[in-house]
N, C-alpha and C. Protein backbone atom coordinates (compact mmCIF):
# COMPACT_ATOMS: atom_id res chain seq x y z
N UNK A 1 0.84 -1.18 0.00
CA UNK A 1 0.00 0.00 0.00
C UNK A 1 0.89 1.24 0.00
N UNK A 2 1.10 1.97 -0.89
CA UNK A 2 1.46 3.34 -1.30
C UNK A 2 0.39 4.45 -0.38
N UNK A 3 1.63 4.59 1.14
CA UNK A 3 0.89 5.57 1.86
C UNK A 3 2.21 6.96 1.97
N UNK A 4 1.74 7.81 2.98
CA UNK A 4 2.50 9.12 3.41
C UNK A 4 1.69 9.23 4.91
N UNK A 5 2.72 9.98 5.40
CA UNK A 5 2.26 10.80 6.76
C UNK A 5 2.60 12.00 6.37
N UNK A 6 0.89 13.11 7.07
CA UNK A 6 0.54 14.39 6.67
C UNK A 6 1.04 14.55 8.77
N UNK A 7 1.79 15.68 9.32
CA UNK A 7 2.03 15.64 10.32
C UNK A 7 1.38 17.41 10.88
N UNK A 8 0.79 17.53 11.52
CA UNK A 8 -0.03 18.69 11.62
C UNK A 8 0.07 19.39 13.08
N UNK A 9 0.61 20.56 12.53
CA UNK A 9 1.05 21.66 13.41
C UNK A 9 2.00 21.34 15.07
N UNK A 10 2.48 20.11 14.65
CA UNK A 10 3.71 20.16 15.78
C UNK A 10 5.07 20.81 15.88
N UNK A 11 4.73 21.82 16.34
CA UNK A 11 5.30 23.21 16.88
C UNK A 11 5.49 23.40 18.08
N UNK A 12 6.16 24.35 18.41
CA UNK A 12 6.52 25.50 19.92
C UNK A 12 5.19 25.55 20.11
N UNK A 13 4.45 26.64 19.42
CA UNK A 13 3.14 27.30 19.92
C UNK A 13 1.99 26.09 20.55
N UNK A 14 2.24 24.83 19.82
CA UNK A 14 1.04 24.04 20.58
C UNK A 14 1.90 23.38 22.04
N UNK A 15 2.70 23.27 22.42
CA UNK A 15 3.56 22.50 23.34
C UNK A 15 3.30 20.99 23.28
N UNK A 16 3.80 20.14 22.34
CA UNK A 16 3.53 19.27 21.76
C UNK A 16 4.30 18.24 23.27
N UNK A 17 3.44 17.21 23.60
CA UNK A 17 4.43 16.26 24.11
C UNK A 17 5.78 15.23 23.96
N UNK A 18 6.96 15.55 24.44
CA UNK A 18 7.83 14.76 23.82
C UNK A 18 7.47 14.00 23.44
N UNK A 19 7.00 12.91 23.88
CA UNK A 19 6.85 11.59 23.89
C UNK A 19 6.35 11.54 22.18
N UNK A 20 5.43 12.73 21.72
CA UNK A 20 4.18 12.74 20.77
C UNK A 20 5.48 12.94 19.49
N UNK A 21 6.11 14.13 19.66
CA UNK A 21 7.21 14.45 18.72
C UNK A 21 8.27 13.15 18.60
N UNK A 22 8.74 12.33 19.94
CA UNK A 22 9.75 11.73 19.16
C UNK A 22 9.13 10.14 19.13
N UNK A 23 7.42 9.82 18.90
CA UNK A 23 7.26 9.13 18.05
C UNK A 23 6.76 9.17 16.48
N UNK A 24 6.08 10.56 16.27
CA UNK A 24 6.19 11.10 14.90
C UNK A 24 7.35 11.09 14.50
N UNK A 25 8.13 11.42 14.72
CA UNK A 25 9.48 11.62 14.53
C UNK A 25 10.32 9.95 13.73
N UNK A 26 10.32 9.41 14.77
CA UNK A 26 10.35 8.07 13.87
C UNK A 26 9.82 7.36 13.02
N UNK A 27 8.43 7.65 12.70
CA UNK A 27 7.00 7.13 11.63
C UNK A 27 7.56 7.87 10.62
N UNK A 28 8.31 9.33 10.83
CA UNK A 28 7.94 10.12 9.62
C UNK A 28 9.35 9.37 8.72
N UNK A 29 10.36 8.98 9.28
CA UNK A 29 11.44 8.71 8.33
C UNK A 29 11.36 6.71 7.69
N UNK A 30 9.82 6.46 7.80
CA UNK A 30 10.03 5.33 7.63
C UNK A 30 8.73 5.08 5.94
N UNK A 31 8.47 6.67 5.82
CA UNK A 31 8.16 6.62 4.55
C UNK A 31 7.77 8.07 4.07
N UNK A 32 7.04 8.76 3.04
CA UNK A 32 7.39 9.76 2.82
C UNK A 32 6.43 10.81 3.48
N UNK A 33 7.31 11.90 3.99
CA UNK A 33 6.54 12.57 5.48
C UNK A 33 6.04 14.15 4.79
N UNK A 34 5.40 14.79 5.29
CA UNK A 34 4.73 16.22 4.99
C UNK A 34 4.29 16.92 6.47
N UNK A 35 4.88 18.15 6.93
CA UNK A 35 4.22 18.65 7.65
C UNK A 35 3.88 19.97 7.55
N UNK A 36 2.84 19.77 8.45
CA UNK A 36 2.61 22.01 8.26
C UNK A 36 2.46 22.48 9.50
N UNK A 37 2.87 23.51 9.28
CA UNK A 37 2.86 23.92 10.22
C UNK A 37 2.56 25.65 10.08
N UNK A 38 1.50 25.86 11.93
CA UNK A 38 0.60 26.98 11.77
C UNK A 38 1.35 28.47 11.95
N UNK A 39 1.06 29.90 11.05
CA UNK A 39 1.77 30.31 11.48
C UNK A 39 0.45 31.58 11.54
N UNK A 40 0.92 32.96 11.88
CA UNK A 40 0.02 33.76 12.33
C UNK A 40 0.25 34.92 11.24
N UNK A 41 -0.98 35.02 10.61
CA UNK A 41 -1.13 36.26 9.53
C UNK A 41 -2.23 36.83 9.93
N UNK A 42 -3.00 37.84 10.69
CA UNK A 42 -4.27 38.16 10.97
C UNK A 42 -4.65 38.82 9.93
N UNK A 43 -4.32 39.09 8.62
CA UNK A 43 -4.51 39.50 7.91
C UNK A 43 -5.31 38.49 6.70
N UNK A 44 -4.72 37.56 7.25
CA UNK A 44 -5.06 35.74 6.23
C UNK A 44 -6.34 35.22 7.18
N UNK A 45 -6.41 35.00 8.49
CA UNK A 45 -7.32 34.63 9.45
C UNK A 45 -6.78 35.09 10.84
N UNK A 46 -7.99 35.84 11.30
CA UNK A 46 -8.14 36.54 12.22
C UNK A 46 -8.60 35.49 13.62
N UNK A 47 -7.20 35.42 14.21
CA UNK A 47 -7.24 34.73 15.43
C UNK A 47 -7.17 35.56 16.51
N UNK A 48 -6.19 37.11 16.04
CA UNK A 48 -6.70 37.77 17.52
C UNK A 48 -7.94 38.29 17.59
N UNK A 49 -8.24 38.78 16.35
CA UNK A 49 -9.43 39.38 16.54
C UNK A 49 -10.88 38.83 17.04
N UNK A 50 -10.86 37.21 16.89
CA UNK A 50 -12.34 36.48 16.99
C UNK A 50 -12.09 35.50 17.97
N UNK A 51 -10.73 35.14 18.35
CA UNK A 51 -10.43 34.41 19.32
C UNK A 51 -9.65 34.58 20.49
N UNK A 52 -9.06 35.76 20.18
CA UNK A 52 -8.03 36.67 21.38
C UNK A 52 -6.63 35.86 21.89
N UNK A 53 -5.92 34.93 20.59
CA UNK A 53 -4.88 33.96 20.77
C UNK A 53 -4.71 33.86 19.74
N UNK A 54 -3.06 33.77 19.01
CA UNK A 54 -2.25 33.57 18.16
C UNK A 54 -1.52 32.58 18.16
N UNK A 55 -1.50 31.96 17.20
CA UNK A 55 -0.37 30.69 16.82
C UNK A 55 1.14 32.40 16.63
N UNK A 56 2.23 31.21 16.55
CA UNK A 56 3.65 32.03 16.38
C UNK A 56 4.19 32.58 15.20
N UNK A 57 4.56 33.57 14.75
CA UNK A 57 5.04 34.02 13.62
C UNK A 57 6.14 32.92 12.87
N UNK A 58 6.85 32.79 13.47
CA UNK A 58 7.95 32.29 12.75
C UNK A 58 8.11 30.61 13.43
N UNK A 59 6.87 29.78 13.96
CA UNK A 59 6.99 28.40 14.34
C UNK A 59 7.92 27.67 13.04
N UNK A 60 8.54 26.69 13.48
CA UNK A 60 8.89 25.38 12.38
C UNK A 60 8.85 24.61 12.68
N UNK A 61 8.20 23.33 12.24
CA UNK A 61 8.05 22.09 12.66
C UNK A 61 8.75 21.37 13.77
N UNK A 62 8.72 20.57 14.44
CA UNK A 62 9.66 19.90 15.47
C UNK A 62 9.84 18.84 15.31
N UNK A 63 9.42 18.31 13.97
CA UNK A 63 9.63 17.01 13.37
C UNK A 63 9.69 17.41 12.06
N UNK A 64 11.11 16.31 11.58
CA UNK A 64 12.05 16.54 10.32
C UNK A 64 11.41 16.02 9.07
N UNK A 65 10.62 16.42 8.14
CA UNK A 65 9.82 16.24 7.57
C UNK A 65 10.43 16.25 6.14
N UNK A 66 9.85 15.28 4.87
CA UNK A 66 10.49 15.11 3.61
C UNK A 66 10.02 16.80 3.22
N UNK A 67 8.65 17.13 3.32
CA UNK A 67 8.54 18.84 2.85
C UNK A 67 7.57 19.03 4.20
N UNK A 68 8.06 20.77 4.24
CA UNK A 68 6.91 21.70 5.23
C UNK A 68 6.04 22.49 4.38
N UNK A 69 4.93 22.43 5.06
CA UNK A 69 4.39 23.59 3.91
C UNK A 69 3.45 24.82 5.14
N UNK A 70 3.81 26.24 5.00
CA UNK A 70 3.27 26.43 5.93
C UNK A 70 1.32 26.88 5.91
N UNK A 71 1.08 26.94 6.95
CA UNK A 71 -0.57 27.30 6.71
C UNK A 71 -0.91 28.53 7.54
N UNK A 72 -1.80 29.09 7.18
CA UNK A 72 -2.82 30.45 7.95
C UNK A 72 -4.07 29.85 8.03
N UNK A 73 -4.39 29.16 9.21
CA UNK A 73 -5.89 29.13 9.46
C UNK A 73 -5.86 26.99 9.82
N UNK A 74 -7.14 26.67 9.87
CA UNK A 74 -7.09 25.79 9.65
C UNK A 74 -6.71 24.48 8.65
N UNK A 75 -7.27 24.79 7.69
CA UNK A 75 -6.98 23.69 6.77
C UNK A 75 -5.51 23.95 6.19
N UNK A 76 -5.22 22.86 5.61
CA UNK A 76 -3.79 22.81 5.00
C UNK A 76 -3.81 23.42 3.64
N UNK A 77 -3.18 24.01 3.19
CA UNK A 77 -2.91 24.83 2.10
C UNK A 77 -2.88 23.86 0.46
N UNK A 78 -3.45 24.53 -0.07
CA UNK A 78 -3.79 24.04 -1.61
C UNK A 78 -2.51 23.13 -1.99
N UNK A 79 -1.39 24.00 -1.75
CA UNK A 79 -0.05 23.10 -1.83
C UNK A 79 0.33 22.32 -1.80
N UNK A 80 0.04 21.93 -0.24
CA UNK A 80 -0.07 20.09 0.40
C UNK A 80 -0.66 19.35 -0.40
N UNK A 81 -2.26 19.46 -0.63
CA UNK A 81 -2.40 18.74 -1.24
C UNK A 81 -2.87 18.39 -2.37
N UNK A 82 -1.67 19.42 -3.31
CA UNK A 82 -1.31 18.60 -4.95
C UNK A 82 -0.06 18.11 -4.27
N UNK A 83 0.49 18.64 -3.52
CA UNK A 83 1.70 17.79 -3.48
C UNK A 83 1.29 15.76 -3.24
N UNK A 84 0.28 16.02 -2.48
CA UNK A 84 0.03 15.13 -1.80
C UNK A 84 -0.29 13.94 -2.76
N UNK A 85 -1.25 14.54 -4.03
CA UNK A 85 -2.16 14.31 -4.83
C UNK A 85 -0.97 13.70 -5.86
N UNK A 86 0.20 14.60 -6.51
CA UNK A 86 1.14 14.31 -7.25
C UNK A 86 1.85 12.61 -6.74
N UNK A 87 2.03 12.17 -5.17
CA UNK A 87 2.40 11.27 -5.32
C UNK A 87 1.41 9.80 -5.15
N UNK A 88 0.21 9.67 -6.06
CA UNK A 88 -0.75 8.94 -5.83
C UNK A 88 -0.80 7.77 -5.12
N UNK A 89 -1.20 8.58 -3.61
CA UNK A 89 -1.28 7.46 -2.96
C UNK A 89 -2.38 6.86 -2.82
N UNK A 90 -2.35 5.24 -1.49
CA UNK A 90 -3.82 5.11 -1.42
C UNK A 90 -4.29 5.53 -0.28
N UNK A 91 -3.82 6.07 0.47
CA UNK A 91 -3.93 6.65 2.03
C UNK A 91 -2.94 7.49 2.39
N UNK A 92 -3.37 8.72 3.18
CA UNK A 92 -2.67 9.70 3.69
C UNK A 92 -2.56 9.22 5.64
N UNK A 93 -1.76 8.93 5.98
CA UNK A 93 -1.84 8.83 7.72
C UNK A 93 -1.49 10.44 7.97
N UNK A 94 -2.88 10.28 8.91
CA UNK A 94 -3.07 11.71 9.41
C UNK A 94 -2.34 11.66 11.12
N UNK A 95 -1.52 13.10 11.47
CA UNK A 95 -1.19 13.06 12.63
C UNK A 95 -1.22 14.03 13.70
N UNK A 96 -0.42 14.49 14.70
CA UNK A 96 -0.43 15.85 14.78
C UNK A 96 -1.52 16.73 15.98
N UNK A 97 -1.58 17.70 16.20
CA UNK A 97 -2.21 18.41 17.14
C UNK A 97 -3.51 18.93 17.12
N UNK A 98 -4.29 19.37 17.58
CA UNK A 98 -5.74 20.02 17.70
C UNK A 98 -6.91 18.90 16.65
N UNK A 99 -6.77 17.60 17.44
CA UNK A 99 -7.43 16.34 16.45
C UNK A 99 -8.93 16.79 16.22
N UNK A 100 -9.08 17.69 17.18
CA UNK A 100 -10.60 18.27 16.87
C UNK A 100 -11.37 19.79 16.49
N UNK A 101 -9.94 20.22 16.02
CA UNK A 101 -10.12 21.43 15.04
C UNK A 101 -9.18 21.39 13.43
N UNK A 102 -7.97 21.45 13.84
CA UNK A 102 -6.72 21.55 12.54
C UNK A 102 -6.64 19.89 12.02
N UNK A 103 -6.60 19.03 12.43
CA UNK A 103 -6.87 17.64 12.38
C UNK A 103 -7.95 17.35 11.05
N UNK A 104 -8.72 17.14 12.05
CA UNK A 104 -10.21 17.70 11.36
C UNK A 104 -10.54 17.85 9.96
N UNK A 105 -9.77 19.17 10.29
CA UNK A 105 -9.91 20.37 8.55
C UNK A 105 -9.24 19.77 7.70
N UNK A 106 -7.41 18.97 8.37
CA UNK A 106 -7.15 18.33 6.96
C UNK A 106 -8.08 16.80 6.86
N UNK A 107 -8.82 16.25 7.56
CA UNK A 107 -9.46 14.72 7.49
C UNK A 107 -10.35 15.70 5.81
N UNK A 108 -11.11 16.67 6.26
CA UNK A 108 -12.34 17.22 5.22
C UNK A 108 -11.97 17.75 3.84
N UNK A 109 -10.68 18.24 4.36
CA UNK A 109 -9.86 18.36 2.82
C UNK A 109 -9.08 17.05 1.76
N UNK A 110 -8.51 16.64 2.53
CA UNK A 110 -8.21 15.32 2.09
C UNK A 110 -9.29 14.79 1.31
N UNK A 111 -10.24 14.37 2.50
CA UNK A 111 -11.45 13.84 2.23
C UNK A 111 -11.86 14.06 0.48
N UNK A 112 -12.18 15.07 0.65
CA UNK A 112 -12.57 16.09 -0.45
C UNK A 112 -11.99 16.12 -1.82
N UNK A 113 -10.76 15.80 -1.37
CA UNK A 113 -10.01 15.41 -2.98
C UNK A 113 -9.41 14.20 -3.01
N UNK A 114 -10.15 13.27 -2.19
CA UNK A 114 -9.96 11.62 -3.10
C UNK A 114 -8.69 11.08 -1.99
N UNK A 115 -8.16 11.74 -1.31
CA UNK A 115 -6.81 10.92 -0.88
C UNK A 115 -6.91 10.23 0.54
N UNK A 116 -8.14 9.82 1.03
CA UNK A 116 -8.46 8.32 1.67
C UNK A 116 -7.64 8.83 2.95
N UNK A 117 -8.06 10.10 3.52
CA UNK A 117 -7.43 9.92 5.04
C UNK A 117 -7.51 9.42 6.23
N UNK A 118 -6.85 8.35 6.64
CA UNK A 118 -6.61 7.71 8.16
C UNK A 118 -6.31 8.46 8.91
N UNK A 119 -6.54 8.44 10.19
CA UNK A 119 -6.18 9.12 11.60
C UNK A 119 -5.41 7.85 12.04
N UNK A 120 -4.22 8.44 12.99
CA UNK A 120 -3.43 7.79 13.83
C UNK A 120 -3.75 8.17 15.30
N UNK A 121 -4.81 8.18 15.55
CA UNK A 121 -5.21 8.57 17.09
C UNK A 121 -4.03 8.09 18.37
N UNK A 122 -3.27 7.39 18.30
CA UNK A 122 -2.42 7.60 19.21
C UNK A 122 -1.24 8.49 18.91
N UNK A 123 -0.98 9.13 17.85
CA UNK A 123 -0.09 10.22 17.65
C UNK A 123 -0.52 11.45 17.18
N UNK A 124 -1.95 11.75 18.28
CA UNK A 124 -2.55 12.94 17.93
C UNK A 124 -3.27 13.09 19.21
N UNK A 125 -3.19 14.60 19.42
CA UNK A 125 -3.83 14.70 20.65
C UNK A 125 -4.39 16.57 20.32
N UNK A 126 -5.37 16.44 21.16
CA UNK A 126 -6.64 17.64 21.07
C UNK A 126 -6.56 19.08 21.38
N UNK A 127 -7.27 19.55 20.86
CA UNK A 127 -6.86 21.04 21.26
C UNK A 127 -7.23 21.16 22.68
N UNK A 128 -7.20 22.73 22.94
CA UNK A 128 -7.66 22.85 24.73
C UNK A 128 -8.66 21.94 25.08
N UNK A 129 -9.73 22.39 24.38
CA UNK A 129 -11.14 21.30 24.56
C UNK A 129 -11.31 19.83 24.92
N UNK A 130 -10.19 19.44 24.41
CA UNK A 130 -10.19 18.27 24.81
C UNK A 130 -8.85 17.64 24.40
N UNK A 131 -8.26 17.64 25.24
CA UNK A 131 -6.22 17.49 25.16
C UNK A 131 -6.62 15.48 24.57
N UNK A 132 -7.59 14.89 25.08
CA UNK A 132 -6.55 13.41 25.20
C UNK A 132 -6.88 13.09 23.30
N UNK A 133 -7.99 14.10 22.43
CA UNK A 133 -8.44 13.65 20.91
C UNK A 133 -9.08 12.99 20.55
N UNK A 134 -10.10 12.24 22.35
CA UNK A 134 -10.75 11.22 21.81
C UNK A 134 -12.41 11.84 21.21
N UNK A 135 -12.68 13.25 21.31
CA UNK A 135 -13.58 14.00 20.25
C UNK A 135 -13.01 13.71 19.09
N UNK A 136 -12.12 14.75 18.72
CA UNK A 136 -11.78 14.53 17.36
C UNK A 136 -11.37 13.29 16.51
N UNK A 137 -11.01 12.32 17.21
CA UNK A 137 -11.28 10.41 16.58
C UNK A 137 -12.31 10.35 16.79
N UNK A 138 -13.65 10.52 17.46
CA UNK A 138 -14.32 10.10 16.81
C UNK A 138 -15.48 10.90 16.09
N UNK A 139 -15.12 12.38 15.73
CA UNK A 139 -16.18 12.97 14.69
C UNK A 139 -14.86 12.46 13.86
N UNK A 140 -13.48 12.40 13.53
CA UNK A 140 -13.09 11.38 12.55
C UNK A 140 -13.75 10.34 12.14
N UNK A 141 -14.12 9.73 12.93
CA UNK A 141 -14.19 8.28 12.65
C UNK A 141 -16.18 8.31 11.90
N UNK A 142 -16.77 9.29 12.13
CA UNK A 142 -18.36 9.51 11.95
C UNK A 142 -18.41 10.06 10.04
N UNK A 143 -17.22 11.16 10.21
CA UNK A 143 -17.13 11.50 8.85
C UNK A 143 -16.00 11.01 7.88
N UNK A 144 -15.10 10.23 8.37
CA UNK A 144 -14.17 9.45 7.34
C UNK A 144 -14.38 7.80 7.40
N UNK A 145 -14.05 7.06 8.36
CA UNK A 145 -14.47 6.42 8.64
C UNK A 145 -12.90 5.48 9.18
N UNK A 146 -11.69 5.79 8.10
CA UNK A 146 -10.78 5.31 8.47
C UNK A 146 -10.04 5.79 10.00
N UNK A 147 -9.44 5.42 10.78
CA UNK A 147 -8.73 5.29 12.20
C UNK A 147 -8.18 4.14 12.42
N UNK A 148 -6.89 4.19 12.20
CA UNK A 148 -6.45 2.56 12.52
C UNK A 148 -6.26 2.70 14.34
N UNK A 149 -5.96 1.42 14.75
CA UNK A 149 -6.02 1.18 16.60
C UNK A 149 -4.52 1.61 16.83
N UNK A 150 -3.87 0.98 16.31
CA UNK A 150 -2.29 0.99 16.68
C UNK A 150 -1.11 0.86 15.59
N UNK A 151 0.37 0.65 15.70
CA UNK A 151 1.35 1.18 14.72
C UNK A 151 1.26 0.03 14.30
N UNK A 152 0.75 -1.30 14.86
CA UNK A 152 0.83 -2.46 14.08
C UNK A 152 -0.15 -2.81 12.37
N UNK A 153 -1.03 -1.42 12.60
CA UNK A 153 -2.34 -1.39 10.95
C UNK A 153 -1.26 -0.51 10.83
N UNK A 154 -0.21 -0.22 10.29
CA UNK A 154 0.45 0.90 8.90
C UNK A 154 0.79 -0.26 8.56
């Protein structure tokens, strides 16, 4: 199976758990990796203004990724995914932070253009709302349907 890991917004600004970074960290060099990561344009989407909190100007990933691509807002940028699209896979493993907002947005984008996204719910964990992600696995799991259990389904 011709897959990738999409790795989402593990950065400074979210305070990602070691543990979370240096097992992405090893998934990502064991086939071909993509991350993005969030950065702050209020001019692109207005986070101080409607939410009174900013992601970081100048964040970069904290995991070593084949490409970064960066984003303003939720969803992942048009970029990602032709890039994504260019290497036809049959599944994207989804990873990464805020499983029930930024998560999410890329499951609906993905979704949206054909590229069959899985969640890795143990290498993803939730925004404030709910730190442990088990919201966002499962409105994953309601509107995609894929979620594998553990590293033993890649």
């Amino acid at each position: 199976m011709k897959q990738a890991l999409y790795i989402i917004d593990v950065q400074p600004s979210f305070n990602p758990p070691p543990r979370l970074v240096e097992e992405i960290a090893t998934l990502a060099i064991r086939m071909p990796s993509i991350a993005s990561v969030e950065r702050h344009d209020e001019s692109i989407t207005p986070f101080e203004r409607q939410l009174g909190w900013t992601p970081g100007q100048n964040d970069e990933s904290l995991v070593v990724a084949d490409r970064v691509f960066i984003k303003y807002g939720y969803a992942p940028p048009r970029e990602a995914v032709d890039h994504l699209l260019s290497l036809q896979l049959d599944r994207v493993l989804v990873c990464g932070i805020q499983a029930d907002t930024c998560v999410l947005a890329a499951g609906f984008t993905f979704f949206d253009a054909g590229l069959s996204p899985t969640l890795l719910p143990w290498l993803t964990v939730g925004s404030s709302l709910d730190r442990t992600g088990a919201l966002g696995a499962r409105l994953w799991k309601h509107h995609f349907g894929a979620v594998l259990s553990g590293p033993d389904e890649i």
